[in-house]
N, C-alpha and C. Protein backbone atom coordinates (compact mmCIF):
# COMPACT_ATOMS: atom_id res chain seq x y z
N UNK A 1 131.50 99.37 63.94
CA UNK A 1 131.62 100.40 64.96
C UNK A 1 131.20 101.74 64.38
N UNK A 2 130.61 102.23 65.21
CA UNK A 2 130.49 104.09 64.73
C UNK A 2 131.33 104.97 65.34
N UNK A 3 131.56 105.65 63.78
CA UNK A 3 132.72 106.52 64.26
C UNK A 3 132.46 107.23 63.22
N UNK A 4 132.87 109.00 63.54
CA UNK A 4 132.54 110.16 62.39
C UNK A 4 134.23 110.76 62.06
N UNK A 5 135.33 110.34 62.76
CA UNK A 5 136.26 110.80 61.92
C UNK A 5 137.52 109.58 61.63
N UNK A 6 138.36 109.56 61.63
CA UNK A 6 139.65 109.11 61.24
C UNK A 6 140.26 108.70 62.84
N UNK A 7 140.39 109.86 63.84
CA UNK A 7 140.22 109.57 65.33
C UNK A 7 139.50 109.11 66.22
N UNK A 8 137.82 109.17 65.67
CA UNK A 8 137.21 108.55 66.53
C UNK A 8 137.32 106.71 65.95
N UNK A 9 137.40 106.31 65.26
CA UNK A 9 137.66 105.12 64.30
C UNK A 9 138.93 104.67 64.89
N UNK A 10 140.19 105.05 65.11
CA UNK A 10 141.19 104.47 65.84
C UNK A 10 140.89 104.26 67.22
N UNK A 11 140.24 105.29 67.97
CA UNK A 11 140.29 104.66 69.34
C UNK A 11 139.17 104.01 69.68
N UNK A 12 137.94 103.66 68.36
CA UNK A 12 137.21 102.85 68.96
C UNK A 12 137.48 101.51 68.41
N UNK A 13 138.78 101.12 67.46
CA UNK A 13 139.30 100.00 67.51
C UNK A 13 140.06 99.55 68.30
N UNK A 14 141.00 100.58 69.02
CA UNK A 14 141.47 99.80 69.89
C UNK A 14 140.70 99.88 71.25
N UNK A 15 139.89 100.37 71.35
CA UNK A 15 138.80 99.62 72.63
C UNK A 15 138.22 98.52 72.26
N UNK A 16 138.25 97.69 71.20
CA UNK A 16 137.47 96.49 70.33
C UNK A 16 137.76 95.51 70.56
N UNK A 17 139.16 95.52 71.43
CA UNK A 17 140.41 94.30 71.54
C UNK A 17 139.52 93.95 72.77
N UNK A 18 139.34 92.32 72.42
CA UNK A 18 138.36 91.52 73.58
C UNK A 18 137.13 92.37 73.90
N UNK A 19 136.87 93.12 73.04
CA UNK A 19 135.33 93.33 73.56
C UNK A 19 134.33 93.27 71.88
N UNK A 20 132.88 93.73 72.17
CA UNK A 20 132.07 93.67 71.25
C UNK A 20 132.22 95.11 69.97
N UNK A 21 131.71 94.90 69.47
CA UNK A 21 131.14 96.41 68.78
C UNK A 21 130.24 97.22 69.35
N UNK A 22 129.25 96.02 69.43
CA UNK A 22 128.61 96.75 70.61
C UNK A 22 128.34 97.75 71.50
N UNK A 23 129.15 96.83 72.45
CA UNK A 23 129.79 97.55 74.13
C UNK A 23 130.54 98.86 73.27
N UNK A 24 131.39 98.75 72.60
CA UNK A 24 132.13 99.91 72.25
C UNK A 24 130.93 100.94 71.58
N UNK A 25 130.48 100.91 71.03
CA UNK A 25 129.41 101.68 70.98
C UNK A 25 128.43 102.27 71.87
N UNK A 26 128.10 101.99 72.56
CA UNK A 26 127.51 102.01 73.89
C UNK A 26 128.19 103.01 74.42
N UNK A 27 129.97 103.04 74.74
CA UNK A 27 131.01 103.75 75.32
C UNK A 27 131.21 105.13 74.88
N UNK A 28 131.73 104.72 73.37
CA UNK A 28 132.30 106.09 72.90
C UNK A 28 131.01 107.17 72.60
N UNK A 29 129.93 107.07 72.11
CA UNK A 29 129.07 108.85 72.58
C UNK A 29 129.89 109.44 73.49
N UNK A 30 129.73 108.76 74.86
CA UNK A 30 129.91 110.06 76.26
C UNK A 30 131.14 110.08 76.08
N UNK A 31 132.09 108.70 75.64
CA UNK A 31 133.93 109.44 75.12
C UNK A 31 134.36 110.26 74.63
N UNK A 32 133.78 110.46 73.50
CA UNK A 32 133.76 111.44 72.29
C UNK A 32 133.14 112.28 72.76
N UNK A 33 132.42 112.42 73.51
CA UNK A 33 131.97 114.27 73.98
C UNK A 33 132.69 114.44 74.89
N UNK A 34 133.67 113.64 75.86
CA UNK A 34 134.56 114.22 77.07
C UNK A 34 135.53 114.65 76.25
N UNK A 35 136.02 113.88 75.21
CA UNK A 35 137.71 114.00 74.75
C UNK A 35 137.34 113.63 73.01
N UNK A 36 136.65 114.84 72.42
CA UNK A 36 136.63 115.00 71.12
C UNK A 36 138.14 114.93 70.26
N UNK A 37 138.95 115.30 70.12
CA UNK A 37 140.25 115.97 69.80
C UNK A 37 141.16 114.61 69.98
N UNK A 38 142.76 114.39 69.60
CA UNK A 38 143.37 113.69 70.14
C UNK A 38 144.07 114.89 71.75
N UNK A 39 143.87 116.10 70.99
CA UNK A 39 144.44 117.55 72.49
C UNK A 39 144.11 116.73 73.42
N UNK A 40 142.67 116.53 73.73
CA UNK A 40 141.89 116.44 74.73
C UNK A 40 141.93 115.34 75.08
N UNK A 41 142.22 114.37 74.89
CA UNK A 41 142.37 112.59 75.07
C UNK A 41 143.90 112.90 75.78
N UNK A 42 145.08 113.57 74.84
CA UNK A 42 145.98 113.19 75.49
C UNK A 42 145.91 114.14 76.67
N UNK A 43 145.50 115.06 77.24
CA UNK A 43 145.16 115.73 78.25
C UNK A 43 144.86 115.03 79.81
N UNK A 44 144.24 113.93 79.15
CA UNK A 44 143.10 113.02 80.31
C UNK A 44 144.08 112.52 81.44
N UNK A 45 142.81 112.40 82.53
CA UNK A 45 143.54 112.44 83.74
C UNK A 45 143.35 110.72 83.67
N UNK A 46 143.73 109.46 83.92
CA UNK A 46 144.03 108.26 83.91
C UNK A 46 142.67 107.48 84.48
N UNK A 47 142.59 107.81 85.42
CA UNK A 47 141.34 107.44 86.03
C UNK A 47 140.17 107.94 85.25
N UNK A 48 139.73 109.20 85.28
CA UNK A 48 138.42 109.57 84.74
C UNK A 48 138.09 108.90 83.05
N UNK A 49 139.62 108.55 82.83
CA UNK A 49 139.35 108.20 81.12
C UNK A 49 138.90 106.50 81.28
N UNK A 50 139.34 105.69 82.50
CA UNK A 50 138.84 104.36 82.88
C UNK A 50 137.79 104.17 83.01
N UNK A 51 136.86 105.23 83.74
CA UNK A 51 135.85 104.95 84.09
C UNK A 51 135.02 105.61 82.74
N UNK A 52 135.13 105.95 81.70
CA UNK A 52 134.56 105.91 80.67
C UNK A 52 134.60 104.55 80.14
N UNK A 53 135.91 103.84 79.85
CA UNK A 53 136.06 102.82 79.06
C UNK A 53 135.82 101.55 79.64
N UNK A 54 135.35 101.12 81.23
CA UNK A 54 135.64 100.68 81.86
C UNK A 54 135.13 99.17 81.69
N UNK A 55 133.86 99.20 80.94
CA UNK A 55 132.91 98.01 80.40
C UNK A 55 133.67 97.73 79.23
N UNK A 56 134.71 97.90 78.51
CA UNK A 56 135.10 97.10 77.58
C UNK A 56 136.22 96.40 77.76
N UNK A 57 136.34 96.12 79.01
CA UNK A 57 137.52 95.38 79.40
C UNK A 57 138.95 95.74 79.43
N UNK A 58 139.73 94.71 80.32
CA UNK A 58 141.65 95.64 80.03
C UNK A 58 141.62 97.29 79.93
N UNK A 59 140.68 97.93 81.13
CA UNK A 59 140.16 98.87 80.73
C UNK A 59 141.62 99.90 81.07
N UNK A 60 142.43 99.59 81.96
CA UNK A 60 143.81 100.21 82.76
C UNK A 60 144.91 100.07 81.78
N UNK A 61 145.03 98.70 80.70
CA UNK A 61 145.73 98.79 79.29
C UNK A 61 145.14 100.15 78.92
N UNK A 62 143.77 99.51 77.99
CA UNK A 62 143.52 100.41 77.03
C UNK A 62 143.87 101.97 76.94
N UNK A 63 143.43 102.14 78.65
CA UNK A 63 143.54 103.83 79.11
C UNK A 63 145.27 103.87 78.99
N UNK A 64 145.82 103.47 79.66
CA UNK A 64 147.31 103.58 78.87
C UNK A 64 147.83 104.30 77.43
N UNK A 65 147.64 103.30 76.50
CA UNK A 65 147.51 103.13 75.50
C UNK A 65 146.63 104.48 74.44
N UNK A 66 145.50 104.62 75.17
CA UNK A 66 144.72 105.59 74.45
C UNK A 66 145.37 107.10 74.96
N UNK A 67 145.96 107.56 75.87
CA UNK A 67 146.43 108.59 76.57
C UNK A 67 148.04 108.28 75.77
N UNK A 68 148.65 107.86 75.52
CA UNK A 68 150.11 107.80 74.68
C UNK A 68 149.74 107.94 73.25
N UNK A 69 148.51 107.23 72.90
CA UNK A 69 148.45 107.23 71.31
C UNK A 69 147.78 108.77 71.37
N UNK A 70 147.11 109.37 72.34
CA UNK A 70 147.03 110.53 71.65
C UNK A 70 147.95 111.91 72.31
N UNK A 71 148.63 111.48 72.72
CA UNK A 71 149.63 112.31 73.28
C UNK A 71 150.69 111.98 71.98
N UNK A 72 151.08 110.97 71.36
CA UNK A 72 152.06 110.86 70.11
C UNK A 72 151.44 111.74 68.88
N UNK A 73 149.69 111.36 68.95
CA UNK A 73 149.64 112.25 67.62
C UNK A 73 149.69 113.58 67.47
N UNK A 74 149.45 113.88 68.89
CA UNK A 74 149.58 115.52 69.15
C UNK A 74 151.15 116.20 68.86
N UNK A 75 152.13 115.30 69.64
CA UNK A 75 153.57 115.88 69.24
C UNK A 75 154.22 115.36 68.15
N UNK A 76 153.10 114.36 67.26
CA UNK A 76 154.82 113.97 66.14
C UNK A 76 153.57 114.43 64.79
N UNK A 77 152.19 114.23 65.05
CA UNK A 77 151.94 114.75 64.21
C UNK A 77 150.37 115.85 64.16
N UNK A 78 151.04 117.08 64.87
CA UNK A 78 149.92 118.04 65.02
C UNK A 78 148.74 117.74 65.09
N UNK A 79 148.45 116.59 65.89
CA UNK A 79 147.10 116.26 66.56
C UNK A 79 146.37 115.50 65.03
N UNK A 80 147.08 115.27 64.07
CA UNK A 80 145.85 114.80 62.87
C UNK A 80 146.75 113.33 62.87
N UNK A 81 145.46 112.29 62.80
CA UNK A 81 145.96 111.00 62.44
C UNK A 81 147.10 110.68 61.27
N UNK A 82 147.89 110.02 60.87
CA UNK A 82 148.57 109.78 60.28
C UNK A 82 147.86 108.60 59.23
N UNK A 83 148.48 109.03 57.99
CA UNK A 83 147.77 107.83 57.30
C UNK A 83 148.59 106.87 56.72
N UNK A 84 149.80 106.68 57.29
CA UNK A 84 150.96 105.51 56.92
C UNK A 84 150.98 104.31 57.49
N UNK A 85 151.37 103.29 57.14
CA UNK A 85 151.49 102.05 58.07
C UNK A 85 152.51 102.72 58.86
N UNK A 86 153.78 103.20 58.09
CA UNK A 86 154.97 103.16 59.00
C UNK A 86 154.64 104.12 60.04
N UNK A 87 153.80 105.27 59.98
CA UNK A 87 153.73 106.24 60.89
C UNK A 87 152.79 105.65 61.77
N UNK A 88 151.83 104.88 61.19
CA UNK A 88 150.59 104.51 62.12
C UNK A 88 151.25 103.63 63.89
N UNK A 89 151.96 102.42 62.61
CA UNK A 89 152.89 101.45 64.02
C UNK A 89 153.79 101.72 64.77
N UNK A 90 154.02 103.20 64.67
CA UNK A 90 154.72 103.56 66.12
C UNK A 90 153.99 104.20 66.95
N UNK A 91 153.18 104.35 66.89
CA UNK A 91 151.86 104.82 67.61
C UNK A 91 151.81 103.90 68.54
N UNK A 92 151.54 104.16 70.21
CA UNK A 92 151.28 103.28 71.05
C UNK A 92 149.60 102.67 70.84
N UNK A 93 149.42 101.47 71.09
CA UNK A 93 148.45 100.79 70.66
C UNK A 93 147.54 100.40 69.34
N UNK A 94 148.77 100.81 68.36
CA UNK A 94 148.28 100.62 67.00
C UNK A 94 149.45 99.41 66.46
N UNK A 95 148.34 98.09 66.40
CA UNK A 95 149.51 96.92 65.38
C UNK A 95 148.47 97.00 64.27
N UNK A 96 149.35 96.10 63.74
CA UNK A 96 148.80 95.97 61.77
C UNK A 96 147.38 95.97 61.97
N UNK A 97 146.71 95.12 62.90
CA UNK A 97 145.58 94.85 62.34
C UNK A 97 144.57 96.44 62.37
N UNK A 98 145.16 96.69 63.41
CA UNK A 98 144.57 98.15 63.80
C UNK A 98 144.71 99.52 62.80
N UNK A 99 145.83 99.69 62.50
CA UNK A 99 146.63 100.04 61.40
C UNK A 99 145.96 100.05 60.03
N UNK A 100 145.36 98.66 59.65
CA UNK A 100 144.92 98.24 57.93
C UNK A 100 143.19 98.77 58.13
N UNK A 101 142.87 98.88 59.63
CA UNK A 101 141.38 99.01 59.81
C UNK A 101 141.42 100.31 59.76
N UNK A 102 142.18 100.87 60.60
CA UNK A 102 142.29 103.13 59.94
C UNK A 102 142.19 103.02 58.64
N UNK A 103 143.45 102.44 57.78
CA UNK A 103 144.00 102.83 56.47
C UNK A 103 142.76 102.24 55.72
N UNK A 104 142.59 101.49 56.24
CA UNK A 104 141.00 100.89 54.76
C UNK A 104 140.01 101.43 54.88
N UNK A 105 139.61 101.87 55.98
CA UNK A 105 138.23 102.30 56.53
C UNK A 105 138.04 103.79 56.36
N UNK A 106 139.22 104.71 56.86
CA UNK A 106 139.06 105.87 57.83
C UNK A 106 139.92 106.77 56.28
N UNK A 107 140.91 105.96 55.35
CA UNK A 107 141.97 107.12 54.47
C UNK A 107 141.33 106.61 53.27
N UNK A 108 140.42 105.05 52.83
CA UNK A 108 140.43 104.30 52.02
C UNK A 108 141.73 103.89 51.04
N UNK A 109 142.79 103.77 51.60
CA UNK A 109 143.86 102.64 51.46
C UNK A 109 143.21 101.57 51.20
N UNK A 110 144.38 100.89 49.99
CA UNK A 110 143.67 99.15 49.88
C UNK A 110 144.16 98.41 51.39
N UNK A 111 143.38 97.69 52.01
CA UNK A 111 144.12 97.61 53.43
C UNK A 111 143.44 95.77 53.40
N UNK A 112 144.41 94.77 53.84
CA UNK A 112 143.82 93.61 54.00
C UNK A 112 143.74 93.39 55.64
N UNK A 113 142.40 93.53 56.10
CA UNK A 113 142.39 93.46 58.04
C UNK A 113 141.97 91.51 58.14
N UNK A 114 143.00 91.42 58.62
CA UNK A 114 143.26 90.31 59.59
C UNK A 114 142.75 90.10 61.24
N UNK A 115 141.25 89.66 61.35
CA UNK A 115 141.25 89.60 62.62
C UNK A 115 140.77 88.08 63.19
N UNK A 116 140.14 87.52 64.36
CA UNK A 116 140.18 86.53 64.33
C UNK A 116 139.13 85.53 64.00
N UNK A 117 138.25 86.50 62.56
CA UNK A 117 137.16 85.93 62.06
C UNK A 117 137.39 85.77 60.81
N UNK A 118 138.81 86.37 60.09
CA UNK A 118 139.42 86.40 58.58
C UNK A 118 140.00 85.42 59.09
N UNK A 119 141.19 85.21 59.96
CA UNK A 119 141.84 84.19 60.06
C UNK A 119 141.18 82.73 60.02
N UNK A 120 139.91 82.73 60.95
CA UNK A 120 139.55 81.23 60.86
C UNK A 120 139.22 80.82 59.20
N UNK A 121 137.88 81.85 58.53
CA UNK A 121 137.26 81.87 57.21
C UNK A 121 138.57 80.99 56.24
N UNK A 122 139.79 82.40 56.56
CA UNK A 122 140.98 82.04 55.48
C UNK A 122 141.16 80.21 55.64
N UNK A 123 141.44 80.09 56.92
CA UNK A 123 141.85 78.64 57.10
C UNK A 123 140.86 77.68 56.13
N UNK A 124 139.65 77.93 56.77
CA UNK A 124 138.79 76.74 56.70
C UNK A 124 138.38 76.72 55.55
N UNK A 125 138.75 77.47 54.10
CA UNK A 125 138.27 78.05 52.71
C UNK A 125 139.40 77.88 52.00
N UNK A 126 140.53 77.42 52.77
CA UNK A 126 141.49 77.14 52.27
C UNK A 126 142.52 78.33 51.46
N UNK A 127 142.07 79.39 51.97
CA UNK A 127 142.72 80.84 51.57
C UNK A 127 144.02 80.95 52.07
N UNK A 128 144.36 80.37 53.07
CA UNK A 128 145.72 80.56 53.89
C UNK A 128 145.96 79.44 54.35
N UNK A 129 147.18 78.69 54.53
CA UNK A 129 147.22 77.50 55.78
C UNK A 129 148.46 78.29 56.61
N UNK A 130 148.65 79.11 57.06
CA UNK A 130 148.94 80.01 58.24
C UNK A 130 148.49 80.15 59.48
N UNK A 131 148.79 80.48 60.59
CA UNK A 131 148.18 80.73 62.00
C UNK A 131 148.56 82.26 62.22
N UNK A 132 149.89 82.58 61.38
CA UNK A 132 150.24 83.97 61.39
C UNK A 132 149.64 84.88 60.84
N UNK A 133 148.62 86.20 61.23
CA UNK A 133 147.98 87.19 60.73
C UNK A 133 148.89 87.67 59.69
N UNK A 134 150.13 87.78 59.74
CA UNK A 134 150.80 88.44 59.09
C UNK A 134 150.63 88.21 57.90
N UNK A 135 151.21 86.73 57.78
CA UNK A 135 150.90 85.96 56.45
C UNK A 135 149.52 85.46 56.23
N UNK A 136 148.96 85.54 56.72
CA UNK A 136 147.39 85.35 56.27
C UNK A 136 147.02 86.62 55.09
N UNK A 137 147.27 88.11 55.76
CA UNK A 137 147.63 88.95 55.17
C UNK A 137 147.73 89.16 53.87
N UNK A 138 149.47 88.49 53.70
CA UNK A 138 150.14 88.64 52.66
C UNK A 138 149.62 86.79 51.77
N UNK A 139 149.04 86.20 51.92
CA UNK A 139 148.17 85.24 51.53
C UNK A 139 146.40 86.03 50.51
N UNK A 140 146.51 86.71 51.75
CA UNK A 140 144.94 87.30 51.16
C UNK A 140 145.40 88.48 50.01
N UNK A 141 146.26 88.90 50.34
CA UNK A 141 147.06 90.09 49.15
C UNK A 141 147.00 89.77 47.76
N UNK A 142 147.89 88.45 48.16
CA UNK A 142 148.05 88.08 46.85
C UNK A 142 146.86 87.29 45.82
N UNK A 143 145.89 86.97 46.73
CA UNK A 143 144.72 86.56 46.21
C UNK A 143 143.56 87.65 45.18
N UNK A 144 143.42 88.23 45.95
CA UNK A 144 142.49 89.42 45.63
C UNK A 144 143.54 90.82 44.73
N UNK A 145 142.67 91.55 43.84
CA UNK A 145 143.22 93.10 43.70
C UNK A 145 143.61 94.05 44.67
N UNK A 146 144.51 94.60 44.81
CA UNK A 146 144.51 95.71 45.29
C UNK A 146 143.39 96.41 45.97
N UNK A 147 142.71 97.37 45.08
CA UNK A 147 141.50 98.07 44.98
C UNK A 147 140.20 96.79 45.90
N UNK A 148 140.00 95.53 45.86
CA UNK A 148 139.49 94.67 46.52
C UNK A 148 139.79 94.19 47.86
N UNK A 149 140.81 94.42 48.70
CA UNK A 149 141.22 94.48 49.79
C UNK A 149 140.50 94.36 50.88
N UNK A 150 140.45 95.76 51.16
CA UNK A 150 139.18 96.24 51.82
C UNK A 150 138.05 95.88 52.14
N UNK A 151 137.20 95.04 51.26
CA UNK A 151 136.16 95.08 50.63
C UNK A 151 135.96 93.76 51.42
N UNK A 152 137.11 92.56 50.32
CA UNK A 152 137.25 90.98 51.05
C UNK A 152 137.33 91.22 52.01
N UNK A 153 138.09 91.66 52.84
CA UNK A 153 138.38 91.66 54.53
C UNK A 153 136.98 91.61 55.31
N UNK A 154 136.69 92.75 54.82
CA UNK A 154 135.17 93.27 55.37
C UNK A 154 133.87 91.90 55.72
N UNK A 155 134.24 90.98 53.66
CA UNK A 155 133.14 90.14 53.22
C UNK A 155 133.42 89.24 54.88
N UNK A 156 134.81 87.98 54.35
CA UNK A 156 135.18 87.41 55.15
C UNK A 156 135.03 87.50 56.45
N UNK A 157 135.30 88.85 57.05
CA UNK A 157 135.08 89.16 58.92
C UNK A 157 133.24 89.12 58.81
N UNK A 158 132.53 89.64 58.01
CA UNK A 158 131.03 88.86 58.56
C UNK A 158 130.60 87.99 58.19
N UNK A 159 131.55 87.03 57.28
CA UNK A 159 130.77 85.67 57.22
C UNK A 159 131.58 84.97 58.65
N UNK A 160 132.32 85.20 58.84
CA UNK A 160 132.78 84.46 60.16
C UNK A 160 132.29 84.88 61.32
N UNK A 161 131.78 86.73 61.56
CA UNK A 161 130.68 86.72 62.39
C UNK A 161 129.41 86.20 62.36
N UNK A 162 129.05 85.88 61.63
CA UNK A 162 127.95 85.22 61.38
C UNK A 162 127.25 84.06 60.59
N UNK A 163 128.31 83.81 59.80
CA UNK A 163 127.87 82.11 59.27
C UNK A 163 129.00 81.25 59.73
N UNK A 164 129.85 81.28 59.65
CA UNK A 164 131.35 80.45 59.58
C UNK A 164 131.54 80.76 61.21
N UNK A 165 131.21 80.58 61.95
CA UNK A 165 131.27 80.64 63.23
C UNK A 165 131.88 79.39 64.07
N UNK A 166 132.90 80.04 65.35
CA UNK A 166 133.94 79.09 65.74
C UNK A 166 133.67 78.11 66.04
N UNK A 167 132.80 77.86 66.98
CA UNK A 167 132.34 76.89 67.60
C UNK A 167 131.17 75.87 66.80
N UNK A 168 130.43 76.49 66.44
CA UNK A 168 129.02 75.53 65.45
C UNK A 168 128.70 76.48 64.01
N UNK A 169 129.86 76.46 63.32
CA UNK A 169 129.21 76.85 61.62
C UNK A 169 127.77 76.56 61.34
N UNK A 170 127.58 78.03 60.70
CA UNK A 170 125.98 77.48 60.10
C UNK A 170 126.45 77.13 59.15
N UNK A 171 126.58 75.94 58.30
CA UNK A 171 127.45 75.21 56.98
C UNK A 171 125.93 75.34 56.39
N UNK A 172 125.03 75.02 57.22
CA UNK A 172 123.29 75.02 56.01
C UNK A 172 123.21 76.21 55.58
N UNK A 173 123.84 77.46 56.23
CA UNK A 173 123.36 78.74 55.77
C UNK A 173 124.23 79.43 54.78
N UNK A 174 125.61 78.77 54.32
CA UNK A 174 126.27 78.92 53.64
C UNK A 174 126.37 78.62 52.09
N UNK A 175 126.86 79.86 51.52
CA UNK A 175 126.83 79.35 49.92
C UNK A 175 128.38 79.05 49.72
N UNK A 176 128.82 78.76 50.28
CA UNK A 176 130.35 78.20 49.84
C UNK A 176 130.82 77.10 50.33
N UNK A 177 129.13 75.99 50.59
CA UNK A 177 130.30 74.55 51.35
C UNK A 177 130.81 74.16 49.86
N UNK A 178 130.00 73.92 49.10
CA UNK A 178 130.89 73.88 47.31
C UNK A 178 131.79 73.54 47.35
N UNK A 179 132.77 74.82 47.53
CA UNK A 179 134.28 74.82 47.70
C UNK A 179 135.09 74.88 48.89
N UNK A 180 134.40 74.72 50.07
CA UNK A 180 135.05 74.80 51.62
C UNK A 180 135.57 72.90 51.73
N UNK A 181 136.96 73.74 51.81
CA UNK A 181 137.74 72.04 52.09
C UNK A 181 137.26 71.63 53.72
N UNK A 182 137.30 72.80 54.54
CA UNK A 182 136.80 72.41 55.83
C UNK A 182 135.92 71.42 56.28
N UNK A 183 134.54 72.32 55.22
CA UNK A 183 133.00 71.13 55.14
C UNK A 183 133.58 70.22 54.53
N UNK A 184 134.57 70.59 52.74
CA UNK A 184 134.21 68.89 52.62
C UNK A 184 134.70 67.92 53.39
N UNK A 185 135.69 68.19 53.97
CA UNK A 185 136.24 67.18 54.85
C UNK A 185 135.63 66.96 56.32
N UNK A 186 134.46 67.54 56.50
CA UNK A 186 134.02 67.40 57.90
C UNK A 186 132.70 66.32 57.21
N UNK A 187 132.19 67.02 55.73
CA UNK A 187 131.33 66.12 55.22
C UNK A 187 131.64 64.43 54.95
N UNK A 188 132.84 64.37 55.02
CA UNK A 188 133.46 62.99 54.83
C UNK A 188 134.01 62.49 56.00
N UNK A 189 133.75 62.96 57.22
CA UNK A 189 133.96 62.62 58.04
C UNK A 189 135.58 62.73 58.30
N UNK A 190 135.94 63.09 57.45
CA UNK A 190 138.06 63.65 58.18
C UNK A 190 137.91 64.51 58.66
N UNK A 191 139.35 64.11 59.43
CA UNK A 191 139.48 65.79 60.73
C UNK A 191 139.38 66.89 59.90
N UNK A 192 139.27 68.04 60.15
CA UNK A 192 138.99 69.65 59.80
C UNK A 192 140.13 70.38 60.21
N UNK A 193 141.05 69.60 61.54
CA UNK A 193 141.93 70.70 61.55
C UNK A 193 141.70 71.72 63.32
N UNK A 194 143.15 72.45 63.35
CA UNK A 194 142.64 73.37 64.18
C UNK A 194 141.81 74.24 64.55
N UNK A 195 141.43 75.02 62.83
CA UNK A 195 140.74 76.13 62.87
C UNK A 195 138.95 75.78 63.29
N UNK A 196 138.95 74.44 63.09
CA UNK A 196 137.61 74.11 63.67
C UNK A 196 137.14 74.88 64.93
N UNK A 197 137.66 74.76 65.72
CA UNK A 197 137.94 75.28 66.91
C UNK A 197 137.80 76.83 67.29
N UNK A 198 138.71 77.89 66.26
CA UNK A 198 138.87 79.44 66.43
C UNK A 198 137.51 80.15 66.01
């Protein structure tokens, strides 16, 4: 996603939920010139902020959500993002995953983001046998450094956008059937499991 501050980076993740990068890109230019500021976001009149966001779906959530989260940062913390987990998750429309994507991306915190292209990778690589982000998480934590966090999250979410893919893996385009219990076991013809599927 493109984004030039710490604020524009939170609310174009949570416009991300069920939609593309894309589409969200596409959106936020003319967003970000109506309602630069979190002032000016939480200002917005409900409707006019829908029909900005309106192509990225759950567009009457999101607008919710984006009008509270910046109406919170304005009164709890003088309009500047917060760079805590704990401060981040009381923020309306900010959960972990949203949360580790500010803090890794936007403060460079070691941040492990869990979304639903780490989760499958983790499964099928045998990184996690979890369904819970949480613990996928705290699975991938303990795997990697600190300082590497970030980084893995990042690797993992585009090999699952783009090689490790839910429906038909490119397994030929991959350098890790090697060690993918997934392939080997799809190569031997045993089940693979749920994550085949995600």
């Amino acid at each position: 996603m493109s984004y030039a501050t710490p604020w524009e980076l939170a609310v174009a993740t949570i416009l991300s939920a069920q939609c593309t990068d894309a589409r969200v890109n596409q959106v936020t230019p003319s967003l970000f010139a109506r309602y630069p500021t979190p002032a000016a976001m939480a200002s917005a009149e409900t409707r006019e902020l829908e029909s900005f966001i309106r192509s990225t779906g759950f567009y009457r959530v999101k607008s919710r959500h984006l009008i509270g989260f910046a109406r919170r940062v304005v009164a709890e913390h003088g309009g500047r993002l917060p760079d805590s987990m704990e401060a981040l998750l009381r923020l309306p429309g900010i959960g972990r995953k949203t949360a580790n994507v500010i803090r890794g991306n936007a403060f460079n915190r070691p941040a492990v983001i869990v979304d639903t292209h780490v989760r499958r990778v983790s499964q099928r690589l045998g990184l996690s046998q979890s369904d819970d982000p949480d613990r996928i998480e705290q699975d991938l934590a303990a795997l990697f450094p600190m300082a590497d966090w970030t980084r893995r999250s990042q690797q993992l979410l585009l090999h699952g956008r783009h090689v490790c893919l839910a429906r038909r893996p490119r397994c030929e385009d991959c350098g890790l059937t090697a060690i993918c219990p997934w392939y080997l076991a799809a190569a031997h013809g045993r089940p693979t499991g749920r994550s085949q599927r995600r």
